[in-house]
C-alpha atoms as a PDB file:
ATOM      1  CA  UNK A   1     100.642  65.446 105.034  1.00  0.00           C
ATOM      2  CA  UNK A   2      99.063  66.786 101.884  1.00  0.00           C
ATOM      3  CA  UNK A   3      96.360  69.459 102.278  1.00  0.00           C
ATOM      4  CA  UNK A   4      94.024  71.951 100.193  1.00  0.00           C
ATOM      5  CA  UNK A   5      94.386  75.321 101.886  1.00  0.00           C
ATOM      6  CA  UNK A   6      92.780  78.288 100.416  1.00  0.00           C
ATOM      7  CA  UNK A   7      94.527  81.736 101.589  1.00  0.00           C
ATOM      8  CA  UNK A   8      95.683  84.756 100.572  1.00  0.00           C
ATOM      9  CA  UNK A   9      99.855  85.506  99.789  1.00  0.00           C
ATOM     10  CA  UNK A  10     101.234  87.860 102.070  1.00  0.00           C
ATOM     11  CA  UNK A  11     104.918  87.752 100.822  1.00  0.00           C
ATOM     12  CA  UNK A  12     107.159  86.586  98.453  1.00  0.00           C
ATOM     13  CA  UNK A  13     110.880  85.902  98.116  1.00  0.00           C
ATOM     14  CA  UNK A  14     113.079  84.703  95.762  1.00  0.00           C
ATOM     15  CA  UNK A  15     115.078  80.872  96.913  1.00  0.00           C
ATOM     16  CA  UNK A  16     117.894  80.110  94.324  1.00  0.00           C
ATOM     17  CA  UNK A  17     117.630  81.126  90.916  1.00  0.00           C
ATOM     18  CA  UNK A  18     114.133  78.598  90.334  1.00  0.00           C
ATOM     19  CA  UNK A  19     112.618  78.642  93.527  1.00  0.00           C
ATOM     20  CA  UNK A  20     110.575  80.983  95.617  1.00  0.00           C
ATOM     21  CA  UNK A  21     109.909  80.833  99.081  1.00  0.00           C
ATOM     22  CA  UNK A  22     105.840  82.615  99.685  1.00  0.00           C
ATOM     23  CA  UNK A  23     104.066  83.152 102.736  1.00  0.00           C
ATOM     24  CA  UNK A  24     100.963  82.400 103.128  1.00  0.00           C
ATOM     25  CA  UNK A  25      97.837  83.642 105.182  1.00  0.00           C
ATOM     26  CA  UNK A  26      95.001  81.011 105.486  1.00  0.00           C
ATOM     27  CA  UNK A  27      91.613  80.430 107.488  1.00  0.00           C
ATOM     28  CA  UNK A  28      92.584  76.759 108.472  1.00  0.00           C
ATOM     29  CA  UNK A  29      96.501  77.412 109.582  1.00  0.00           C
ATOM     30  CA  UNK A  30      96.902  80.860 109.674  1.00  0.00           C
ATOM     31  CA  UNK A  31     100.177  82.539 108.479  1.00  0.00           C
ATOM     32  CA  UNK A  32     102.684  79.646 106.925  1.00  0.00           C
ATOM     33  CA  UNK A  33     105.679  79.640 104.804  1.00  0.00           C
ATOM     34  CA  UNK A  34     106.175  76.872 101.715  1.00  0.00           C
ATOM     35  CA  UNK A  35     108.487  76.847  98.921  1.00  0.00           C
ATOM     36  CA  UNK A  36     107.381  76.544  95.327  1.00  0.00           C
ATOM     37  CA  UNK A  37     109.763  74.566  93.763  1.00  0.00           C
ATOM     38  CA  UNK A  38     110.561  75.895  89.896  1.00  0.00           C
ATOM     39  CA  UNK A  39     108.045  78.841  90.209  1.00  0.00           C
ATOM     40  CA  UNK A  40     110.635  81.514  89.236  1.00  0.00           C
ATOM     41  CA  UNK A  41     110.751  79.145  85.760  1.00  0.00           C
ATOM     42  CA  UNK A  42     109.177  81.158  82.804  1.00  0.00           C
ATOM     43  CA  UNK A  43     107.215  78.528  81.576  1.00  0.00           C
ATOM     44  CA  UNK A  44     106.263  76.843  85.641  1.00  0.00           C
ATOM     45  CA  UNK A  45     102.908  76.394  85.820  1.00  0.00           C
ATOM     46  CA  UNK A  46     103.404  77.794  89.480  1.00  0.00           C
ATOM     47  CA  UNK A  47     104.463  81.202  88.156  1.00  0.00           C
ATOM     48  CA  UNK A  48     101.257  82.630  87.881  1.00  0.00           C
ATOM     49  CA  UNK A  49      99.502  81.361  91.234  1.00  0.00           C
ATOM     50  CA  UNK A  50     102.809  82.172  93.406  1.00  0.00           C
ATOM     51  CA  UNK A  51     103.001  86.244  93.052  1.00  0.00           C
ATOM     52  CA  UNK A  52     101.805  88.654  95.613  1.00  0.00           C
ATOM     53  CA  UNK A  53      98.219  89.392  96.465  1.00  0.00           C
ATOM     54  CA  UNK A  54      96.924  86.118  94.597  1.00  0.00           C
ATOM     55  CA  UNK A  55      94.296  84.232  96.671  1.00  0.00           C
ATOM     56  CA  UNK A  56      94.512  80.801  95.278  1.00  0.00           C
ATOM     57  CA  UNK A  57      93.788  77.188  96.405  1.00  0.00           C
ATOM     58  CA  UNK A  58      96.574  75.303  96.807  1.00  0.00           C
ATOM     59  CA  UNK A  59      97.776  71.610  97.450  1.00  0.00           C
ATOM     60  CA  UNK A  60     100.430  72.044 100.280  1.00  0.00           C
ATOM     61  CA  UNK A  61     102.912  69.189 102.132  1.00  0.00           C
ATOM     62  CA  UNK A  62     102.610  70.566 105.137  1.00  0.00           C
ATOM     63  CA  UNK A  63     105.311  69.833 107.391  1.00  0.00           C
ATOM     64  CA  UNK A  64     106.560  71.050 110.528  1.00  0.00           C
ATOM     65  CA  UNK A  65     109.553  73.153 108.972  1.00  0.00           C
ATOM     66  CA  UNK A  66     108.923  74.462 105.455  1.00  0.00           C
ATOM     67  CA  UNK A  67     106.421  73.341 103.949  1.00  0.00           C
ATOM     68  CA  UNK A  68     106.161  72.450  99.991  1.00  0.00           C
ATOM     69  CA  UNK A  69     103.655  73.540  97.362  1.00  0.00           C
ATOM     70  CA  UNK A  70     102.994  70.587  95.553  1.00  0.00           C
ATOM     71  CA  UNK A  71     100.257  72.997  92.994  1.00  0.00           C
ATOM     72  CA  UNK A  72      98.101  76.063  93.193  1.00  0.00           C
ATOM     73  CA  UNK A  73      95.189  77.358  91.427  1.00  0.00           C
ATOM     74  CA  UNK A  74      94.050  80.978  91.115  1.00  0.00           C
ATOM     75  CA  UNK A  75      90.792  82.081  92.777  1.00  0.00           C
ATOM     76  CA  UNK A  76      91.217  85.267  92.514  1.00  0.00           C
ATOM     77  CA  UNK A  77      94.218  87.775  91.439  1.00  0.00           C
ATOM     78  CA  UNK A  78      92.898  90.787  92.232  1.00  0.00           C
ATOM     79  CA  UNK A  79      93.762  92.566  89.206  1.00  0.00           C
ATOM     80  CA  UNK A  80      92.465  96.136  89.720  1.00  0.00           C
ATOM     81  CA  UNK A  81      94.887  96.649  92.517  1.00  0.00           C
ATOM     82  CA  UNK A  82      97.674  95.359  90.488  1.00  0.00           C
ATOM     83  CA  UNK A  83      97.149  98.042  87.608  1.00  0.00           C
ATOM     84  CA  UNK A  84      96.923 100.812  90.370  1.00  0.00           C
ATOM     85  CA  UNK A  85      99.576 101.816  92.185  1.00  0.00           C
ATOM     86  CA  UNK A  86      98.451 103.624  94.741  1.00  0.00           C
ATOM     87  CA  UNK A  87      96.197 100.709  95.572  1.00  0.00           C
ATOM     88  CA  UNK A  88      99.093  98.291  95.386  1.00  0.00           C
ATOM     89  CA  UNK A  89     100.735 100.484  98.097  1.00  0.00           C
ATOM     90  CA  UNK A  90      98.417 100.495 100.391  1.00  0.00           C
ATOM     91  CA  UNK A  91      97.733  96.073  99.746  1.00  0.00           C
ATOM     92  CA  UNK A  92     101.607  96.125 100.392  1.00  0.00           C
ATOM     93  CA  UNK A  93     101.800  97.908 103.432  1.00  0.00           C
ATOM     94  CA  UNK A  94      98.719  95.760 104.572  1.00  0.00           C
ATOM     95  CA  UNK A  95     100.551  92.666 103.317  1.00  0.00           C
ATOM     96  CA  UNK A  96     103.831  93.632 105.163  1.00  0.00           C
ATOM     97  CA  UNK A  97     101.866  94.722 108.243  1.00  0.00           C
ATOM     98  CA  UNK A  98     100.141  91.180 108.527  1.00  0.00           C
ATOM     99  CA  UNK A  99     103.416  89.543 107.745  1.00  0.00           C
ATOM    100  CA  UNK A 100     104.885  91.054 110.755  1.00  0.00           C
ATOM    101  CA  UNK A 101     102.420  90.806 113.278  1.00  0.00           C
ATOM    102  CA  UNK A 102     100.510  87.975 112.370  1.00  0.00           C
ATOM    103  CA  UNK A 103     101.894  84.730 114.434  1.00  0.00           C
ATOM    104  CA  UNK A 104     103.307  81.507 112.100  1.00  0.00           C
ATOM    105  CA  UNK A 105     100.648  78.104 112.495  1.00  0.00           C
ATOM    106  CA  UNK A 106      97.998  79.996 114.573  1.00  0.00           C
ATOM    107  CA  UNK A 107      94.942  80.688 113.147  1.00  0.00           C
ATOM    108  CA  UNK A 108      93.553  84.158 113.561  1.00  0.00           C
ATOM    109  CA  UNK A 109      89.833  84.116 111.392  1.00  0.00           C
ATOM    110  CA  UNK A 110      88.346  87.206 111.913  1.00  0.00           C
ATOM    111  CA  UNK A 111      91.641  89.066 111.031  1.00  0.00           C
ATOM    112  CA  UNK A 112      91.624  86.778 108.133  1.00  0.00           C
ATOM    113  CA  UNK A 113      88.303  87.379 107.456  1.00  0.00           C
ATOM    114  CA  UNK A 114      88.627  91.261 107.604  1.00  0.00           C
ATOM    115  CA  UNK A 115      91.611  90.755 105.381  1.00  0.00           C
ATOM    116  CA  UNK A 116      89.456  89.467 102.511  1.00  0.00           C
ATOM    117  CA  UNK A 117      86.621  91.975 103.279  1.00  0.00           C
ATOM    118  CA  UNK A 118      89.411  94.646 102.760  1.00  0.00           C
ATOM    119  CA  UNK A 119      91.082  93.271  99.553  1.00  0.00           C
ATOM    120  CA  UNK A 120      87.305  93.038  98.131  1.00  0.00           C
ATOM    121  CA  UNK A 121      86.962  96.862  98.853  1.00  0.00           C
ATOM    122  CA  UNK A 122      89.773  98.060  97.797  1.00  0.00           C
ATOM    123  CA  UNK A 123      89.644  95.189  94.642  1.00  0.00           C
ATOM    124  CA  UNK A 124      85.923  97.666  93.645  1.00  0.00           C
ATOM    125  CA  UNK A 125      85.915 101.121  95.209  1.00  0.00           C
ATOM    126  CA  UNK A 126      88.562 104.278  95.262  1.00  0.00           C
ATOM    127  CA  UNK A 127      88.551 104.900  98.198  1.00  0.00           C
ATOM    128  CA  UNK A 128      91.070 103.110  99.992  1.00  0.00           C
ATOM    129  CA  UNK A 129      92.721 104.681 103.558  1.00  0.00           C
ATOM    130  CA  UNK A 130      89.908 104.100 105.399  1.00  0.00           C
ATOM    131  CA  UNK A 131      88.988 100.365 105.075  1.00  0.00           C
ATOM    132  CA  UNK A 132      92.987 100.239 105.551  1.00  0.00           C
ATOM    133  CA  UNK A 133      92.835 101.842 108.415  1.00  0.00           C
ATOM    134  CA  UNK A 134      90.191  99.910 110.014  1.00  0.00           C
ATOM    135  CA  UNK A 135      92.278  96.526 109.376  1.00  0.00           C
ATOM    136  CA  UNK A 136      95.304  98.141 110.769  1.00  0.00           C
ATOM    137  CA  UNK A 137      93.428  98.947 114.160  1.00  0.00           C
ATOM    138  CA  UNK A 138      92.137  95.324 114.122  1.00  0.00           C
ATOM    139  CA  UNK A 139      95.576  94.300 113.557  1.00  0.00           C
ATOM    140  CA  UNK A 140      96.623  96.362 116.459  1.00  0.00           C
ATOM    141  CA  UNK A 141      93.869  94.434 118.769  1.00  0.00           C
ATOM    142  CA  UNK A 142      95.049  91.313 117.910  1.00  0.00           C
ATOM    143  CA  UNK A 143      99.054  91.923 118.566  1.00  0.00           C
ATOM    144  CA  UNK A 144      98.282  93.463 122.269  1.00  0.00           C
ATOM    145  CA  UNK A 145      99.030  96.943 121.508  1.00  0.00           C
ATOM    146  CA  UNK A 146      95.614  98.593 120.216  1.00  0.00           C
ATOM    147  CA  UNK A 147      94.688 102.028 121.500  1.00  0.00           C
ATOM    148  CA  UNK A 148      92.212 102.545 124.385  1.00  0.00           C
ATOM    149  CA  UNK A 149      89.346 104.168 122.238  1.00  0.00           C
ATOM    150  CA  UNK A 150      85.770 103.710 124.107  1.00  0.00           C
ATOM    151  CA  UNK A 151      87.037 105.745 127.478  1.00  0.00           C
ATOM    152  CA  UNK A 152      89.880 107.681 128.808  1.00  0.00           C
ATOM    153  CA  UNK A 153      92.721 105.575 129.595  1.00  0.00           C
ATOM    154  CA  UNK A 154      93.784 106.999 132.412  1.00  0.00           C
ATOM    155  CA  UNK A 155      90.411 107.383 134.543  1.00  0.00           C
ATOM    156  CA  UNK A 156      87.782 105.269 132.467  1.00  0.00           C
ATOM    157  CA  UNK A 157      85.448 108.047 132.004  1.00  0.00           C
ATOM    158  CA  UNK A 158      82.972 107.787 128.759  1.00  0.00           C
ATOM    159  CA  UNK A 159      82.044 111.613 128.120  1.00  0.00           C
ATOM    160  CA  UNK A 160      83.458 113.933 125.259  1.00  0.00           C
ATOM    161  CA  UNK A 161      85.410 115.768 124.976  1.00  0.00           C
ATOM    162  CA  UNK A 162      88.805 114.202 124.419  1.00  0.00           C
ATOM    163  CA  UNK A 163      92.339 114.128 123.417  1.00  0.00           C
ATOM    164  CA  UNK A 164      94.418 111.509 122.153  1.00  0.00           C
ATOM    165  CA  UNK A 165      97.694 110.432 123.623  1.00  0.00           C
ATOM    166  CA  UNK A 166     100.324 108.625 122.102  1.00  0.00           C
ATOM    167  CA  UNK A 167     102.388 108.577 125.375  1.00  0.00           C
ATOM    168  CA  UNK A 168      99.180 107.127 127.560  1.00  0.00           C
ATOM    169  CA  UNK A 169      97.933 104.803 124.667  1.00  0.00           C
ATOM    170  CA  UNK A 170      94.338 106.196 123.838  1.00  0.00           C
ATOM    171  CA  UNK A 171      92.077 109.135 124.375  1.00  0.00           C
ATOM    172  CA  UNK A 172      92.538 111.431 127.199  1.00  0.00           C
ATOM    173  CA  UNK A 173      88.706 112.858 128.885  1.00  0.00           C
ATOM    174  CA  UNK A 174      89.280 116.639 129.598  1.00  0.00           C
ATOM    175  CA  UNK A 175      90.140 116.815 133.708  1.00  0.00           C
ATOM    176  CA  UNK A 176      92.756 113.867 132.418  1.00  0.00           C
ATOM    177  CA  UNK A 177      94.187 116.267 129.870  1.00  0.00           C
ATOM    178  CA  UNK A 178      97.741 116.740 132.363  1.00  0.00           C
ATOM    179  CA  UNK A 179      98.443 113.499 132.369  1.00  0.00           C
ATOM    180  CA  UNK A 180     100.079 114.136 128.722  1.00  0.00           C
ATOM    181  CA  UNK A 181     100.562 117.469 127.747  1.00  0.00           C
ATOM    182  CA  UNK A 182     101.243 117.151 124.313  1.00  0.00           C
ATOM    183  CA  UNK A 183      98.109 115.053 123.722  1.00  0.00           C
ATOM    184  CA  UNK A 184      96.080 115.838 120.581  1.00  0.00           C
ATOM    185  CA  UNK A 185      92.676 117.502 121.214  1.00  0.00           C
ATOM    186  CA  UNK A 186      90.321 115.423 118.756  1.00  0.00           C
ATOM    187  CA  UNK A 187      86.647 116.023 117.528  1.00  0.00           C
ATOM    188  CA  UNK A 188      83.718 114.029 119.330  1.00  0.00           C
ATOM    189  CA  UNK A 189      83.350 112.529 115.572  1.00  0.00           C
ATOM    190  CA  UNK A 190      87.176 111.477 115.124  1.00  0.00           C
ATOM    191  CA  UNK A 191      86.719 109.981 118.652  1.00  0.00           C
ATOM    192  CA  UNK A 192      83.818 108.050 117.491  1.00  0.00           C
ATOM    193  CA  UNK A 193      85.468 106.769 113.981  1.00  0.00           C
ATOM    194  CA  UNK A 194      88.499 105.274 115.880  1.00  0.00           C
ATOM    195  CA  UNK A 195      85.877 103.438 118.114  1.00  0.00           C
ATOM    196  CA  UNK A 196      84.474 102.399 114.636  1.00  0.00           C
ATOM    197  CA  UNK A 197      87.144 101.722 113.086  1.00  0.00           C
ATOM    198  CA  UNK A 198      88.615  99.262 116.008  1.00  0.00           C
ATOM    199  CA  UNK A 199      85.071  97.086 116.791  1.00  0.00           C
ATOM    200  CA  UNK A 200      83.537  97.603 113.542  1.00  0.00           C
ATOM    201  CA  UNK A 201      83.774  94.791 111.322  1.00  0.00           C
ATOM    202  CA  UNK A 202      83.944  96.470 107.320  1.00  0.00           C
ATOM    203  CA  UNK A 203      81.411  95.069 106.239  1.00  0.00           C
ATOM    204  CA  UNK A 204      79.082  96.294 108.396  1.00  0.00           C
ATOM    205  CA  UNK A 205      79.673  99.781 107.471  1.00  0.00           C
ATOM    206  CA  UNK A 206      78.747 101.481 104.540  1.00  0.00           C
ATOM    207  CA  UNK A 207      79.737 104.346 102.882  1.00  0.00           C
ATOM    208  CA  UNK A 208      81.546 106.803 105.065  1.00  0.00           C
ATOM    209  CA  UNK A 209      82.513 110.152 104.602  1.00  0.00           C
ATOM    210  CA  UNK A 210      85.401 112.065 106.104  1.00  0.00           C
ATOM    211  CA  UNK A 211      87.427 115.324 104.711  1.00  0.00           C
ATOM    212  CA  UNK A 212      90.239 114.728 103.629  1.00  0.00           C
ATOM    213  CA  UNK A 213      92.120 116.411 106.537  1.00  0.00           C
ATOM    214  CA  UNK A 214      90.877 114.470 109.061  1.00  0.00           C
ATOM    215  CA  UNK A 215      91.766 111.453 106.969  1.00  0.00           C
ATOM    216  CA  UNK A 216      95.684 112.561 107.289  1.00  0.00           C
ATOM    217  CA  UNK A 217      95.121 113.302 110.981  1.00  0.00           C
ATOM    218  CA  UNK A 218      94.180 109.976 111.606  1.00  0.00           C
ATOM    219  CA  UNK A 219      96.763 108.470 109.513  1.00  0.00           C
ATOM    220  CA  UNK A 220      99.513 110.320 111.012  1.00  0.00           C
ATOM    221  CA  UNK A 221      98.221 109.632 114.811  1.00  0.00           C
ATOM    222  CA  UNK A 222      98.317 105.445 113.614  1.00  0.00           C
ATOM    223  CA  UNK A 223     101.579 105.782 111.742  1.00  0.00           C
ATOM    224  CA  UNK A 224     103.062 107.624 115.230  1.00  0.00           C
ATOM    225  CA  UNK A 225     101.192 104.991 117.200  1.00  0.00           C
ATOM    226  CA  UNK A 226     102.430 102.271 115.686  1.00  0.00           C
ATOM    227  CA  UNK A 227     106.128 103.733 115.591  1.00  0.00           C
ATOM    228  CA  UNK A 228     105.608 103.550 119.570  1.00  0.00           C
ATOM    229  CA  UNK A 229     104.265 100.525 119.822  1.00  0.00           C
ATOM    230  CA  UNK A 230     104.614  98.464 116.816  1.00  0.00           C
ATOM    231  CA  UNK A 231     108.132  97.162 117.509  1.00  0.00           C
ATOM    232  CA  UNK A 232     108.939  96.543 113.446  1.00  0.00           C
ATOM    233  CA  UNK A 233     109.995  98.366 110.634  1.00  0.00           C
ATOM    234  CA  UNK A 234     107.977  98.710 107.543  1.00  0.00           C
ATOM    235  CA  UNK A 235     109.479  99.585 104.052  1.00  0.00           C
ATOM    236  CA  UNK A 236     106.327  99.642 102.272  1.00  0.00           C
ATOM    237  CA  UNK A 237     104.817 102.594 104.645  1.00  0.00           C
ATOM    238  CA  UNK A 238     107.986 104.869 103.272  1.00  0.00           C
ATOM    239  CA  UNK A 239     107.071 104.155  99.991  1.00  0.00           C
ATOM    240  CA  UNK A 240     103.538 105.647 100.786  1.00  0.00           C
ATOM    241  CA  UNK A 241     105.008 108.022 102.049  1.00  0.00           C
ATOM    242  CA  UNK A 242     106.539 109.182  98.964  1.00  0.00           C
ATOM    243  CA  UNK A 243     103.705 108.780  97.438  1.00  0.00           C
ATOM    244  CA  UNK A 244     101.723 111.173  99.235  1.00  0.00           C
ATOM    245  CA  UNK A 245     104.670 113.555  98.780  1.00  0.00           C
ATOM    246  CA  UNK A 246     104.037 113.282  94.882  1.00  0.00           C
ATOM    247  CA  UNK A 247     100.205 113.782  95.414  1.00  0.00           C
END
């Protein structure tokens, strides 16, 4: 059955020496994979509207096994994140991320949703870990696994102060603190943010500032996180991780 689906690509791969094979992440069927027949051609007039990143509108036979992309057009290519790399690493990593946890043929709107508020940030402003980070939470809700972030985990209480614990999945209140010794001690404010940052759509927050240390704390309490949880392995997070080693 032909159909006009409007979505975002998530992935790319090379079928042949003509073909390519792209994911793609859509309102009306969620994640799907087609093949572009001839888009790898230099002169295919699918060349353009089949790379990474592009939202497009495209004319798909959808079928129950791969699909086909009969034509595409571009809505939007999101060019300032091509010509920065640092932005493109972070779109990646959100790219791969979705790819992975994201299931095939089932639509999942508000993640697509906050997946096109994110690009659109990132697409205008500099500052680009924390809208990522607020996806990746999301992202985190939706596969099962997010973090317990509005209470302790272990006892339910609401009250600061707390800790965070990888081991125990969320923040620890302070007469919980043995239950996981090597729990982080967090600020009331970090607390906060990750409650933010899960239930919090992006665009209902405006600007907001955090030094730059607390920035790498959170990152490196998601990246451990997801390392528990996350069950797959992601080669675009080691290339931001070189990348912050050359910053």
């Amino acid at each position: 059955m032909l159909e006009k689906i409007k979505g975002m690509i998530i992935k790319t791969q090379d079928y042949g020496e003509t073909h390519k094979i792209i994911t793609i992440f859509s309102k009306k069927l969620g994640k799907f994979t087609a093949i572009a027949r001839g888009a790898n051609k230099p002169k295919s007039r699918m060349a353009a509207v089949t790379q990474p990143f592009i939202y497009g509108d495209f004319l798909v036979y959808v079928s129950t096994g791969l699909s086909t992309i009969q034509q595409g057009e571009i809505i939007q290519s999101f060019r300032a994140i091509r010509e920065d790399i640092i932005k493109t690493a972070y779109v990646a990593y959100m790219m791969e991320l979705t790819d992975k946890l994201i299931e095939q043929r089932s639509p999942a709107i508000y993640i697509y949703d906050q997946l096109e508020k994110t690009m659109q940030w990132i697409e205008n402003n500099e500052d680009v870990e924390i809208p990522v980070m607020m996806y990746e939470l999301k992202l985190y809700q939706y596969g099962g696994f997010a973090p317990v972030v509005n209470q302790c985990v272990s006892c339910g209480n609401q009250q600061a102060p707390f800790s965070f614990s990888i081991r125990e999945g969320g923040l620890l209140c302070a007469r919980c603190l043995g239950v996981d010794s090597h729990a982080l001690s967090i600020s009331n404010n970090l607390a906060r943010l990750l409650h933010i940052f899960l239930n919090v759509g992006l665009e209902r927050v405006g600007n907001i500032s955090i030094k730059q240390e607390n920035i790498q704390l959170l990152r490196d309490l998601l990246n451990a996180y997801y390392d528990t949880y996350g069950g797959y392995y992601l080669k675009s997070r080691n290339f931001l991780n070189q990348l912050d080693l050359l910053k």
